[in-house]
N, C-alpha and C. Protein backbone atom coordinates (compact mmCIF):
# COMPACT_ATOMS: atom_id res chain seq x y z
N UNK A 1 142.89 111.10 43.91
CA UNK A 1 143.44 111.08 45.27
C UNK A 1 144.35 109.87 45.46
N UNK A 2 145.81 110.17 46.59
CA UNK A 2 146.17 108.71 46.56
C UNK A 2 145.75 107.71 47.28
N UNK A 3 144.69 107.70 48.29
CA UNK A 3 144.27 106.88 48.56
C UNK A 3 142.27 106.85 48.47
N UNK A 4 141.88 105.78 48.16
CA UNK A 4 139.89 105.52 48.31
C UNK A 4 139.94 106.37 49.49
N UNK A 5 139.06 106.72 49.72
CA UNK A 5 137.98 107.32 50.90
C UNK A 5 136.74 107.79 50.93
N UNK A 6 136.20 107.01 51.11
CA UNK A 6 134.46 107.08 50.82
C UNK A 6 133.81 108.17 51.93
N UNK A 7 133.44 108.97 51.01
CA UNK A 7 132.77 110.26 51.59
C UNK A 7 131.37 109.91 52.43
N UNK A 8 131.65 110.25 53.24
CA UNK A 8 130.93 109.63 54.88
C UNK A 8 130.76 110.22 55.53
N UNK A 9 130.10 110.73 56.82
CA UNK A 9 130.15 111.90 57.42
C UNK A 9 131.39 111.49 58.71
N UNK A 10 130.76 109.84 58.90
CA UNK A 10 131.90 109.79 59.75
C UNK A 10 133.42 110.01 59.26
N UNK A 11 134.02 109.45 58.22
CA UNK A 11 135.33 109.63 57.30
C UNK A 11 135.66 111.09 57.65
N UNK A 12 134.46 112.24 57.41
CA UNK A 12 134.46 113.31 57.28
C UNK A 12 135.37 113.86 58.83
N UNK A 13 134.65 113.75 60.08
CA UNK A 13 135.19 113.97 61.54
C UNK A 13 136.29 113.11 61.48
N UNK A 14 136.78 111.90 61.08
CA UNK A 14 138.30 111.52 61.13
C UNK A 14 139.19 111.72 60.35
N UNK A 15 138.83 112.41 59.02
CA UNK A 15 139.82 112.84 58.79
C UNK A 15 139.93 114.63 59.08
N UNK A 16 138.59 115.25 60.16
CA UNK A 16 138.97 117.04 60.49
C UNK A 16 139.76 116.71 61.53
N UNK A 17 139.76 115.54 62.35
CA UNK A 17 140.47 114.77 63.59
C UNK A 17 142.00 114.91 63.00
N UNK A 18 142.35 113.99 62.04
CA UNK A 18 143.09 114.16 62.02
C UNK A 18 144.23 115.09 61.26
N UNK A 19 143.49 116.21 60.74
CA UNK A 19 144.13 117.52 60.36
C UNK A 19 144.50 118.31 61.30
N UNK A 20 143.38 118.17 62.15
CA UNK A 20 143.87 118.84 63.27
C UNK A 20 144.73 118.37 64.61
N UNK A 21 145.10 117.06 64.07
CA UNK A 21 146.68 117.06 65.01
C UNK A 21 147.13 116.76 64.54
N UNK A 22 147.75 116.94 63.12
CA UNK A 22 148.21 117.09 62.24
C UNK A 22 149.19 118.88 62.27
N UNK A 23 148.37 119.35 62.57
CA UNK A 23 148.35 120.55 62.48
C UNK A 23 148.53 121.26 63.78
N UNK A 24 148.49 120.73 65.27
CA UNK A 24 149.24 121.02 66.52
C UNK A 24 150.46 120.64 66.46
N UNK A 25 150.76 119.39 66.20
CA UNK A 25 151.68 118.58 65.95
C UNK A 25 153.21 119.36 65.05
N UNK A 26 152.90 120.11 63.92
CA UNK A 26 153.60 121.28 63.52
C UNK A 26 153.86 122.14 64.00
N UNK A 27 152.64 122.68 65.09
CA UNK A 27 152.76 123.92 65.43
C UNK A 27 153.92 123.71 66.89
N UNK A 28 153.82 122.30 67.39
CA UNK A 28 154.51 121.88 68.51
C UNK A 28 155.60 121.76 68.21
N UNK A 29 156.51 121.07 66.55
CA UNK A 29 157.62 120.94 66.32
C UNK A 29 158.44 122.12 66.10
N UNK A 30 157.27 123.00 65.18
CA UNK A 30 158.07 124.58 65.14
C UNK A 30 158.90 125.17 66.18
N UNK A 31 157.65 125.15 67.27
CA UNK A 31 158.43 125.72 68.56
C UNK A 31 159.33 125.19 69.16
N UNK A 32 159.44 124.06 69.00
CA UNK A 32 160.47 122.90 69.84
C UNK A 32 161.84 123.67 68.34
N UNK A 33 161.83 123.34 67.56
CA UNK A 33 162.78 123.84 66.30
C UNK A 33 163.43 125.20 66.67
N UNK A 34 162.40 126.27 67.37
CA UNK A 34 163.18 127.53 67.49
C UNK A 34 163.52 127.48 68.90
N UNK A 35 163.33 126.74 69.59
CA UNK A 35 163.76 127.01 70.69
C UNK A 35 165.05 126.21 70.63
N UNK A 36 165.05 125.14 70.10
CA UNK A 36 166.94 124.33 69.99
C UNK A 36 167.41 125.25 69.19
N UNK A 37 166.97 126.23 68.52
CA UNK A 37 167.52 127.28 67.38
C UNK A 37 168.54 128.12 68.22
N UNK A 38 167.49 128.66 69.20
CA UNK A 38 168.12 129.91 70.34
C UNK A 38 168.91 129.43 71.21
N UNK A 39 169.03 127.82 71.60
CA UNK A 39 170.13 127.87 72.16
C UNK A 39 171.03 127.02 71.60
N UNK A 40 171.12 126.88 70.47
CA UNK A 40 171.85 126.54 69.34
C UNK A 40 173.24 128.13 69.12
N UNK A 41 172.13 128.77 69.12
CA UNK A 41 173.12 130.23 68.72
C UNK A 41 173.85 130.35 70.30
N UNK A 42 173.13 130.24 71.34
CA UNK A 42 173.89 130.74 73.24
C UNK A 42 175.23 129.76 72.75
N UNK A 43 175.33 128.52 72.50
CA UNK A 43 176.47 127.91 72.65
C UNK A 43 177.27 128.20 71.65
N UNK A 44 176.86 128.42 70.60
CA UNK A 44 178.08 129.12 69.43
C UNK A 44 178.71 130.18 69.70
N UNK A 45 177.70 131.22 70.56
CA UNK A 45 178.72 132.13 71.05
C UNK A 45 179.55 131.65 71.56
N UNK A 46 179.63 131.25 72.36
CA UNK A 46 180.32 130.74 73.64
C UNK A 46 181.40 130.03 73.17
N UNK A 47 181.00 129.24 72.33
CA UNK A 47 182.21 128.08 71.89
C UNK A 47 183.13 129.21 70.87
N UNK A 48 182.53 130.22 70.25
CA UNK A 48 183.55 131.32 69.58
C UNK A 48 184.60 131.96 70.38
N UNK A 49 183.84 132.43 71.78
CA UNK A 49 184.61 132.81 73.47
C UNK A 49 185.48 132.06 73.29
N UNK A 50 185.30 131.20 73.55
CA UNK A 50 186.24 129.98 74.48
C UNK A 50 187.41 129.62 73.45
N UNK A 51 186.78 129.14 72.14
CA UNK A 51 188.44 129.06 71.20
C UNK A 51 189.05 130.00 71.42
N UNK A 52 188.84 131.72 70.87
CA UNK A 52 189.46 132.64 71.18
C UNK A 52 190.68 132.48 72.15
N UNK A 53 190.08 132.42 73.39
CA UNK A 53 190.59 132.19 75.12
C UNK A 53 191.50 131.12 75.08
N UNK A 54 191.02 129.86 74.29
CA UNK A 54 191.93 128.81 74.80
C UNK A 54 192.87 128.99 73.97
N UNK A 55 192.79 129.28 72.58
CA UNK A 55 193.93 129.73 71.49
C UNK A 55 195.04 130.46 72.51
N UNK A 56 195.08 131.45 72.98
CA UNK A 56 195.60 132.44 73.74
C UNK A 56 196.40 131.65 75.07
N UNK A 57 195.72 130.73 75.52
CA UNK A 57 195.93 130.06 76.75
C UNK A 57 197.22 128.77 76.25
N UNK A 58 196.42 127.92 75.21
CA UNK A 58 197.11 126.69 74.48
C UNK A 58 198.64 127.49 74.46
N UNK A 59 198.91 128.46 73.37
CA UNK A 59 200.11 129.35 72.60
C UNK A 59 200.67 129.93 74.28
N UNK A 60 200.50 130.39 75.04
CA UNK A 60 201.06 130.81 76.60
C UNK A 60 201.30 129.28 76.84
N UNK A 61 201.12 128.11 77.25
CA UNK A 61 201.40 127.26 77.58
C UNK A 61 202.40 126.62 77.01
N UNK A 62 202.43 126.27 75.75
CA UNK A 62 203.57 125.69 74.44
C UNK A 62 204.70 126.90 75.17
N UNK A 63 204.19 127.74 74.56
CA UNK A 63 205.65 128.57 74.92
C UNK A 63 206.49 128.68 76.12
N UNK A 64 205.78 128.28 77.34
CA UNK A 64 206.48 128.13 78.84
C UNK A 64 206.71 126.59 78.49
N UNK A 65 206.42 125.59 78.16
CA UNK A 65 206.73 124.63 77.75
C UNK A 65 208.50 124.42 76.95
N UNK A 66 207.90 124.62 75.80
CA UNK A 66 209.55 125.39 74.94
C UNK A 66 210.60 126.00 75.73
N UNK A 67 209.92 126.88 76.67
CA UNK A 67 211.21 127.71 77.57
C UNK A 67 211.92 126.66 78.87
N UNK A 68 210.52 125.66 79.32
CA UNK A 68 211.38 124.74 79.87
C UNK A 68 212.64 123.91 79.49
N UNK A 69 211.82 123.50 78.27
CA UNK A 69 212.76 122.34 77.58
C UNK A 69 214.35 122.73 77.64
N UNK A 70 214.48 124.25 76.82
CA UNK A 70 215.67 124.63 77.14
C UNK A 70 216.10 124.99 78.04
N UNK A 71 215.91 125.10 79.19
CA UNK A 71 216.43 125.62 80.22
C UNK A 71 216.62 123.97 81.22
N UNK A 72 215.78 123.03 80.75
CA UNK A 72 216.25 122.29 81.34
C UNK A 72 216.85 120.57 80.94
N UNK A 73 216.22 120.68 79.26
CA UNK A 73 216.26 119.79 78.94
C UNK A 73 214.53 119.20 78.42
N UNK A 74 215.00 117.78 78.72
CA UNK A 74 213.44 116.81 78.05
C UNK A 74 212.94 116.78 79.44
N UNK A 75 211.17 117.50 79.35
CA UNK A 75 211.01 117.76 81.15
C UNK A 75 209.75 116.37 81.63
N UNK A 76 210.19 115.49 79.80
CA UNK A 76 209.36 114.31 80.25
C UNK A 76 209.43 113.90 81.72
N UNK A 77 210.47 113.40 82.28
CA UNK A 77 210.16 112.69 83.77
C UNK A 77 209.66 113.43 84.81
N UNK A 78 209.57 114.82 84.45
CA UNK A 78 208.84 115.38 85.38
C UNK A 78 207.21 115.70 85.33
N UNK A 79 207.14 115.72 84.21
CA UNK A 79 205.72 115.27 83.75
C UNK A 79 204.85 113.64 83.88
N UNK A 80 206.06 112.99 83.89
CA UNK A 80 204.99 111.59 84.45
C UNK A 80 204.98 111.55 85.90
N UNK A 81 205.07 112.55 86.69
CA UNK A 81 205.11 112.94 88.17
C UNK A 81 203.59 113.19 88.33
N UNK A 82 203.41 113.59 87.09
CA UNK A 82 201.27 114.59 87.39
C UNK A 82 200.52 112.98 87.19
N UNK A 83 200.23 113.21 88.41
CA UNK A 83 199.10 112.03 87.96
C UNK A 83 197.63 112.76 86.71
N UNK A 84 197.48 111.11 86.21
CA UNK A 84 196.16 111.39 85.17
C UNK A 84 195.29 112.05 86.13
N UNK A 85 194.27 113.14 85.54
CA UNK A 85 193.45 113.79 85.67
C UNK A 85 192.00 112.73 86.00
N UNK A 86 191.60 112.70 87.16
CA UNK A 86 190.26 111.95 87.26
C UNK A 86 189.17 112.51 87.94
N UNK A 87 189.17 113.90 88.01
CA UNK A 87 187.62 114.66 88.50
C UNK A 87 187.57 115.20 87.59
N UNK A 88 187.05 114.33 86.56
CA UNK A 88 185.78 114.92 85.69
C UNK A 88 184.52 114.39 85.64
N UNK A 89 183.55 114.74 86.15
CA UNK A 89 182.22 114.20 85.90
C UNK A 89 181.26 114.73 84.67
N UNK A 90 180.61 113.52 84.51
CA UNK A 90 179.88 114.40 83.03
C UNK A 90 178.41 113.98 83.46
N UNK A 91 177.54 114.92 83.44
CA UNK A 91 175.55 114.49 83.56
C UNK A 91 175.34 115.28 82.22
N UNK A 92 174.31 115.09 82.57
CA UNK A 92 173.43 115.72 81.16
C UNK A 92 172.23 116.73 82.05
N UNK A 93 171.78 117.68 81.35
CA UNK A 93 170.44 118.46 80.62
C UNK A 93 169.56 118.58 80.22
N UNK A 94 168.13 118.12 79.74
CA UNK A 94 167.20 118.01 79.29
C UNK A 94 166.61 119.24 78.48
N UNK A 95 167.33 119.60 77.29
CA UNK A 95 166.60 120.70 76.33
C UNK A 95 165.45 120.05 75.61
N UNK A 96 164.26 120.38 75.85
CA UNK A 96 163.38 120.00 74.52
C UNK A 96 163.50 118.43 74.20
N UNK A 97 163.99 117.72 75.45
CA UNK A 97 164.11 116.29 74.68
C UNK A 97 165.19 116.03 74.17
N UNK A 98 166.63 116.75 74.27
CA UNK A 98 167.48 116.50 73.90
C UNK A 98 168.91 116.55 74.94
N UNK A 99 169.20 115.73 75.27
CA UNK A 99 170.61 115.74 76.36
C UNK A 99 171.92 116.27 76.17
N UNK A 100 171.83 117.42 76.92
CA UNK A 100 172.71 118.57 76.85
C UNK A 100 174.06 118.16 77.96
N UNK A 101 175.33 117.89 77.34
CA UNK A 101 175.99 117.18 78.68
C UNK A 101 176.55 118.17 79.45
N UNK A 102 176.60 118.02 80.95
CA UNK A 102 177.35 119.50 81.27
C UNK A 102 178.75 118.30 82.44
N UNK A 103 180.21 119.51 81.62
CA UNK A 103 181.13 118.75 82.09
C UNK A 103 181.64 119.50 83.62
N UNK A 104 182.18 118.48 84.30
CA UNK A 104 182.26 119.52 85.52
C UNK A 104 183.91 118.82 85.63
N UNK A 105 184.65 119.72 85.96
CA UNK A 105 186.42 119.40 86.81
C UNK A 105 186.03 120.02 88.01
N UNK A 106 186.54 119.04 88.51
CA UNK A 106 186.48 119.00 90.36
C UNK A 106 187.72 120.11 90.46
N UNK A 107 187.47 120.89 91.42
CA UNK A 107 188.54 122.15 91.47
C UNK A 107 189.38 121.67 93.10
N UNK A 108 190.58 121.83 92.38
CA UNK A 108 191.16 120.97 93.79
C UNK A 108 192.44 121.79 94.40
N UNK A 109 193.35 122.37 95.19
CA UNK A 109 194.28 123.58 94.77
C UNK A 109 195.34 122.78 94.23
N UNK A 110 196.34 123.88 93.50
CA UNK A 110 196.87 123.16 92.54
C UNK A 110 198.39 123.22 93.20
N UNK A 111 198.71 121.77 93.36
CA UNK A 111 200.04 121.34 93.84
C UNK A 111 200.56 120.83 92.87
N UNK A 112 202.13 121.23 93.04
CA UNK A 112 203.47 120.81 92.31
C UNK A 112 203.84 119.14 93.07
N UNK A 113 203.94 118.24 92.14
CA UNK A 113 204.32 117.07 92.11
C UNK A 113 205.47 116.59 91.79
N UNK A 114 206.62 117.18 91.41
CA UNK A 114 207.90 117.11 91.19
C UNK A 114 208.29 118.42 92.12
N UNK A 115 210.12 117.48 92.43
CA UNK A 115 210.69 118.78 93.46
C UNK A 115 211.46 119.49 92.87
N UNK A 116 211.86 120.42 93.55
CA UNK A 116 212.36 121.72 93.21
C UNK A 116 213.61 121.79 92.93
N UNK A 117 214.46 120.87 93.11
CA UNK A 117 215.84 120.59 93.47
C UNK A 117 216.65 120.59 91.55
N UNK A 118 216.01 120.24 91.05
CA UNK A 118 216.28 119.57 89.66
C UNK A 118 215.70 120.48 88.43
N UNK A 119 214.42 121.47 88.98
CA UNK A 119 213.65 122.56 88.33
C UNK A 119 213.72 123.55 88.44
N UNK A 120 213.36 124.77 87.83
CA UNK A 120 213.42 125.89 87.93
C UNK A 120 211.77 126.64 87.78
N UNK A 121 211.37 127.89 87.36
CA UNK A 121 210.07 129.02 87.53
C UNK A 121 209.48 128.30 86.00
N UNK A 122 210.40 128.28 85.31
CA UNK A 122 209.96 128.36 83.88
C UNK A 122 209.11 126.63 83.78
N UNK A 123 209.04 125.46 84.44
CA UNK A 123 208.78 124.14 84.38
C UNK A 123 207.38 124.94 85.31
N UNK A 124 207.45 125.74 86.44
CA UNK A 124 206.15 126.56 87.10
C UNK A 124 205.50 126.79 85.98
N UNK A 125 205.49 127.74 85.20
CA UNK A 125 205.01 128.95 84.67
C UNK A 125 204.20 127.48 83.57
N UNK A 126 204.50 126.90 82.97
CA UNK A 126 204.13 125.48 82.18
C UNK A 126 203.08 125.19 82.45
N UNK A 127 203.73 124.24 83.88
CA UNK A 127 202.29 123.48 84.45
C UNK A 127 201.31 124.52 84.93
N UNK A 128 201.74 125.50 85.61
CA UNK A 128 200.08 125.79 85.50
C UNK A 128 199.26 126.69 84.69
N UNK A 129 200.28 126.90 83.19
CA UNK A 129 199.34 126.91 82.54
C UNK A 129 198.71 126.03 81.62
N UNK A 130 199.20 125.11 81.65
CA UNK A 130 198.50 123.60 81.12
C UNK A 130 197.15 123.63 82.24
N UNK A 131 197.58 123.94 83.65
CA UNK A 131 196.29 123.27 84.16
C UNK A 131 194.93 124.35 83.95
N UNK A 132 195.29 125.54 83.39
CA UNK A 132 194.23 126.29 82.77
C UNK A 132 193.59 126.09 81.30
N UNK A 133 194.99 125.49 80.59
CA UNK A 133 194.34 124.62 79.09
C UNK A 133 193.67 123.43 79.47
N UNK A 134 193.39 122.24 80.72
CA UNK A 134 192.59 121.59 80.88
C UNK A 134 191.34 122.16 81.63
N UNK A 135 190.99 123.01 82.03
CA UNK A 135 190.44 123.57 82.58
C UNK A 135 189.47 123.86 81.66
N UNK A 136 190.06 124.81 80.45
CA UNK A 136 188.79 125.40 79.58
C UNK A 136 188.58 124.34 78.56
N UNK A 137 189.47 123.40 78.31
CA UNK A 137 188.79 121.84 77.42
C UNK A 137 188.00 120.92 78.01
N UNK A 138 187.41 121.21 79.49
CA UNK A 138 186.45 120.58 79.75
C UNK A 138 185.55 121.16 79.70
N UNK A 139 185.53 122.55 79.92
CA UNK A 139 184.29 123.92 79.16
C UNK A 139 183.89 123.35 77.65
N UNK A 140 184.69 123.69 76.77
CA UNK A 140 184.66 123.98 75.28
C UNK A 140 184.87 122.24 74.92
N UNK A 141 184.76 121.11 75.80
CA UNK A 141 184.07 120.18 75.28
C UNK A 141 182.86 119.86 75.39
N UNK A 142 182.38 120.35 76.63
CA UNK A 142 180.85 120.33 76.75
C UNK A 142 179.87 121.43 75.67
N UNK A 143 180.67 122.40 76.02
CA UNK A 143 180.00 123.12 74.72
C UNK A 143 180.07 122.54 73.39
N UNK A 144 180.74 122.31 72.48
CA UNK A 144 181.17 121.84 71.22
C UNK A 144 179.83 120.54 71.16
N UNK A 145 180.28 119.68 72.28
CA UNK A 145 179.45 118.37 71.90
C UNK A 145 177.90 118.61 72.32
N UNK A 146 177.57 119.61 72.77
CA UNK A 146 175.99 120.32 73.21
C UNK A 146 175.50 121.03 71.55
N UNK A 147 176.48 121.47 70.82
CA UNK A 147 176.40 122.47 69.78
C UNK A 147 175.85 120.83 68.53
N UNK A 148 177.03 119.84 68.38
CA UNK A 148 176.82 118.88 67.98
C UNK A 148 175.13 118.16 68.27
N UNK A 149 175.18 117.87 69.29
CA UNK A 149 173.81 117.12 69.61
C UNK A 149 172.41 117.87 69.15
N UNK A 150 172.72 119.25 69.45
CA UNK A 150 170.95 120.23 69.07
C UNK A 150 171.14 120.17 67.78
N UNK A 151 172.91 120.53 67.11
CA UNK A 151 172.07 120.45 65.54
C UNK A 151 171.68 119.28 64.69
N UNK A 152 172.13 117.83 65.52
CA UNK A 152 170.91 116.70 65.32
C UNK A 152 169.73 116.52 65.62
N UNK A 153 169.44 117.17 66.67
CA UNK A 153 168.17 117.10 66.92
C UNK A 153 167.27 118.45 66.12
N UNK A 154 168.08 119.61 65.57
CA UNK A 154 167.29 120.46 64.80
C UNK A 154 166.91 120.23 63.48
N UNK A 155 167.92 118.71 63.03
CA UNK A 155 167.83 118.33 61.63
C UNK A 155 166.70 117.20 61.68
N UNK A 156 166.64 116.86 62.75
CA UNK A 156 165.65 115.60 63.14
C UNK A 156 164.11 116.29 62.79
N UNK A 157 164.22 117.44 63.86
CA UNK A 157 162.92 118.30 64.10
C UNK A 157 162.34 118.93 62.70
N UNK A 158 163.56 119.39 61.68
CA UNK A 158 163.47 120.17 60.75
C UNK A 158 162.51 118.75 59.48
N UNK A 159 162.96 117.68 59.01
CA UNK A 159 162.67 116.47 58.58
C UNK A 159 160.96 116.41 58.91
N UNK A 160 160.60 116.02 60.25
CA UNK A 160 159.20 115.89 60.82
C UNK A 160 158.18 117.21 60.08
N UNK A 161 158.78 118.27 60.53
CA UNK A 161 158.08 119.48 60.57
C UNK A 161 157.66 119.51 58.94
N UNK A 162 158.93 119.41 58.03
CA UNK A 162 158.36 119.59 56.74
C UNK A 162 157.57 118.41 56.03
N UNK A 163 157.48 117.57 57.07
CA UNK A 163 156.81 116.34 56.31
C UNK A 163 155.17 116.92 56.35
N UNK A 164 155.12 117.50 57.85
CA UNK A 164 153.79 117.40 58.15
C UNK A 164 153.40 118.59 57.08
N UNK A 165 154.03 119.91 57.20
CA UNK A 165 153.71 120.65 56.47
C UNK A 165 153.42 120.23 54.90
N UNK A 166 154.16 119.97 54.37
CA UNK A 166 154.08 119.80 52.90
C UNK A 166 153.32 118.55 52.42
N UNK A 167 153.45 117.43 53.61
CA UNK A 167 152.97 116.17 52.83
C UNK A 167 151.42 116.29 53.67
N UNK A 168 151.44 115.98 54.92
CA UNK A 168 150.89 115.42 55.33
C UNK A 168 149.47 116.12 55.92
N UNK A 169 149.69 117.39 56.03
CA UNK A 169 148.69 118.10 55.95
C UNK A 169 147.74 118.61 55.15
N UNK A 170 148.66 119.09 53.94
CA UNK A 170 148.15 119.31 52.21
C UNK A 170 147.25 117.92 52.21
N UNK A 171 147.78 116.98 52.32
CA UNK A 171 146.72 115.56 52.14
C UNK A 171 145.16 115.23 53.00
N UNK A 172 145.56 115.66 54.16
CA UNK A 172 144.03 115.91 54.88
C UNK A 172 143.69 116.98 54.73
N UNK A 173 143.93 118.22 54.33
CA UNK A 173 142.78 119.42 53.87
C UNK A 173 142.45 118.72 52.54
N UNK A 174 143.25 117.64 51.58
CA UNK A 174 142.52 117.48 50.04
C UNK A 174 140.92 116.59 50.77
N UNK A 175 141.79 115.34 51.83
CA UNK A 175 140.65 114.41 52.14
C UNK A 175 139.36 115.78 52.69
N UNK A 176 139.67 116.50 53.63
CA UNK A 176 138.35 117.03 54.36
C UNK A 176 137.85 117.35 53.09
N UNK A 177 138.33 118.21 51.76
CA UNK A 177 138.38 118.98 50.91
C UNK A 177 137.21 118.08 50.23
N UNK A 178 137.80 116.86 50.06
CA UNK A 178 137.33 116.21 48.88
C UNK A 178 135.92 115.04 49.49
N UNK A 179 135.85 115.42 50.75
CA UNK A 179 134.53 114.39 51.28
C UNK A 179 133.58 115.66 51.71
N UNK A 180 133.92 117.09 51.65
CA UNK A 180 133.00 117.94 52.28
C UNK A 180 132.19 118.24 50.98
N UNK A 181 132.82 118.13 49.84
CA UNK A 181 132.23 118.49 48.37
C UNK A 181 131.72 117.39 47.98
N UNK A 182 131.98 116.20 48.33
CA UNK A 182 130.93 115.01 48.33
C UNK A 182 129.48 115.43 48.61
N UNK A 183 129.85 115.58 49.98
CA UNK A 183 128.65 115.60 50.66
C UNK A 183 127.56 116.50 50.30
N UNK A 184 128.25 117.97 49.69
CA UNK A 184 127.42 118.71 49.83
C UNK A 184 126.69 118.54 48.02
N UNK A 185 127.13 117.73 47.71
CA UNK A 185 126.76 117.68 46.13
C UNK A 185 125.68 116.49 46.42
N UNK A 186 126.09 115.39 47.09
CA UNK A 186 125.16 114.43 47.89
C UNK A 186 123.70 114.69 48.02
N UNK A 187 124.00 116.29 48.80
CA UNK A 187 122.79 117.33 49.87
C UNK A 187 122.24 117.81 48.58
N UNK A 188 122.75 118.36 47.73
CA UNK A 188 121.78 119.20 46.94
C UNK A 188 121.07 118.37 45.83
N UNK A 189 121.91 116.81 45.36
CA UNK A 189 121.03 116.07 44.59
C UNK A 189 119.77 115.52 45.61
N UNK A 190 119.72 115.27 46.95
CA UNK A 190 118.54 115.36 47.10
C UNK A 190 117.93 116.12 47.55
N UNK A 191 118.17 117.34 47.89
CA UNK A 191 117.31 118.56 47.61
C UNK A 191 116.51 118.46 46.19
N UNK A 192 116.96 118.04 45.44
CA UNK A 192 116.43 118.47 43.79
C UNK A 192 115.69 117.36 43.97
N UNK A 193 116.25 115.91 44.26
CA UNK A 193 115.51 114.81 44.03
C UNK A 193 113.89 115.02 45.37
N UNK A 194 113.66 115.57 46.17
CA UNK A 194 112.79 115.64 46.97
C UNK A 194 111.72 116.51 46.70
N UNK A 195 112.29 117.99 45.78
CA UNK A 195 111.71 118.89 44.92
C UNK A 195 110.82 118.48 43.79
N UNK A 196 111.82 117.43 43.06
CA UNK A 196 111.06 116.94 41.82
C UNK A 196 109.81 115.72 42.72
N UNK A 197 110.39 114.99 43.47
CA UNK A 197 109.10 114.40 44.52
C UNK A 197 107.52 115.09 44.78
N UNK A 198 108.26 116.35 45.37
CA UNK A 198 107.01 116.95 45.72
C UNK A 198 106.23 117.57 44.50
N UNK A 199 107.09 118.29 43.59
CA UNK A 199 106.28 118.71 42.77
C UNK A 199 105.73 117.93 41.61
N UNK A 200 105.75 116.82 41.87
CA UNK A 200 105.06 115.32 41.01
C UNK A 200 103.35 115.31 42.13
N UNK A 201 103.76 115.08 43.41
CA UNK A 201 102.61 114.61 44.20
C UNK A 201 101.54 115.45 44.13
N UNK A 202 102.35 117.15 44.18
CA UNK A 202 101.26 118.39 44.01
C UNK A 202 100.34 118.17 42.39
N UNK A 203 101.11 118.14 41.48
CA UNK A 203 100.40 118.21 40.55
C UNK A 203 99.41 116.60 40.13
N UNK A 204 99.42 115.86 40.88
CA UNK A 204 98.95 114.54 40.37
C UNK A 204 97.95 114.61 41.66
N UNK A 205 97.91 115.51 42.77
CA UNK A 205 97.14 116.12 44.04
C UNK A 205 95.77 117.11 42.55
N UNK A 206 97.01 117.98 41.97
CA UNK A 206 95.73 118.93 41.36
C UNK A 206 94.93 118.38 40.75
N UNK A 207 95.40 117.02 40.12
CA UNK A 207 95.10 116.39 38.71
C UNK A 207 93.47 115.59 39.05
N UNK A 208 93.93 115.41 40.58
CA UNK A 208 92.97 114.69 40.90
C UNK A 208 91.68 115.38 41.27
């Protein structure tokens, strides 16, 4: 064995003690494991959705983009007209012990910030579909980095689980294993030794 353990009765109850949370303890990580499993898979869908969508959205946007340019030129200065984007809030989730972030854009209606005088539909047709490509990159970043975080925490969970299984359990069924066959070999040498007792006293009883 790799470690002494003197077969004891008490040894015996601490180490069925500790097989047996040993052995909840697995049965608790398993479930915690399939449940970041199942919603491991909800967000992969989703994040499959959403590239799809934003692919589609990104390529519509470039291209009203492109159609500006020529129609009006470099539409840089009208683009440093949009102010930076600052309603985004980010909280978190609580899966299983693991912080799920959920991103939120403040929905605000969507006004033109450069005038009309100098622009045309096609510099329209652009911005707002840019403001639908920021829209679903605050989706499909919360998703992506939710997808990221469970499958650390499923590799975390996965690590524990096989320790207990393979190492650490196999090792307290050897200990219960190996102090219950103590004992009972213990029990039957003095069974024999109490046998040979008595049947000394009987016959040295007859003798007399």
């Amino acid at each position: 064995m790799e470690q002494q353990v003197f077969p004891t009765k008490g040894n015996l109850m601490l180490s069925k003690k500790a097989l047996q949370l040993a052995t909840l303890g697995y049965d608790l990580l398993d479930r915690k494991r399939n449940i970041l499993i199942r919603e491991l898979m909800k967000l992969v869908d989703k994040a499959q959705m959403l590239r799809t969508s934003i692919e589609g959205t990104y390529s519509e946007a470039y291209k009203a983009l492109q159609q500006a340019n020529i129609s009006l030129g470099v539409v840089t200065p009208f683009a440093q007209c949009v102010p930076i984007e600052n309603g985004i809030s980010i909280n978190s989730q609580s899966v299983m012990g693991v912080e799920l972030p959920t991103v939120t854009l403040e929905k605000q209606p969507t006004k033109i910030y450069y005038g009309f005088a100098r622009t045309n539909s096609s510099l329209d047709r652009a911005y707002i579909a840019f403001e639908k490509v920021k829209e679903m990159t605050a989706v499909l970043a919360e998703v992506e980095t939710g997808i990221y975080r469970l499958c650390v925490a499923i590799r975390k969970t996965q690590r524990r689980a096989n320790a207990l299984q393979n190492i650490i359990i196999p090792r307290n069924q050897n200990i219960v294993k190996y102090i219950t066959d103590s004992l009972d070999e213990k029990d039957r040498e003095e069974f024999s030794r109490l046998k040979v007792i008595k049947a000394t006293r009987l016959k040295m009883k007859n003798n007399d």
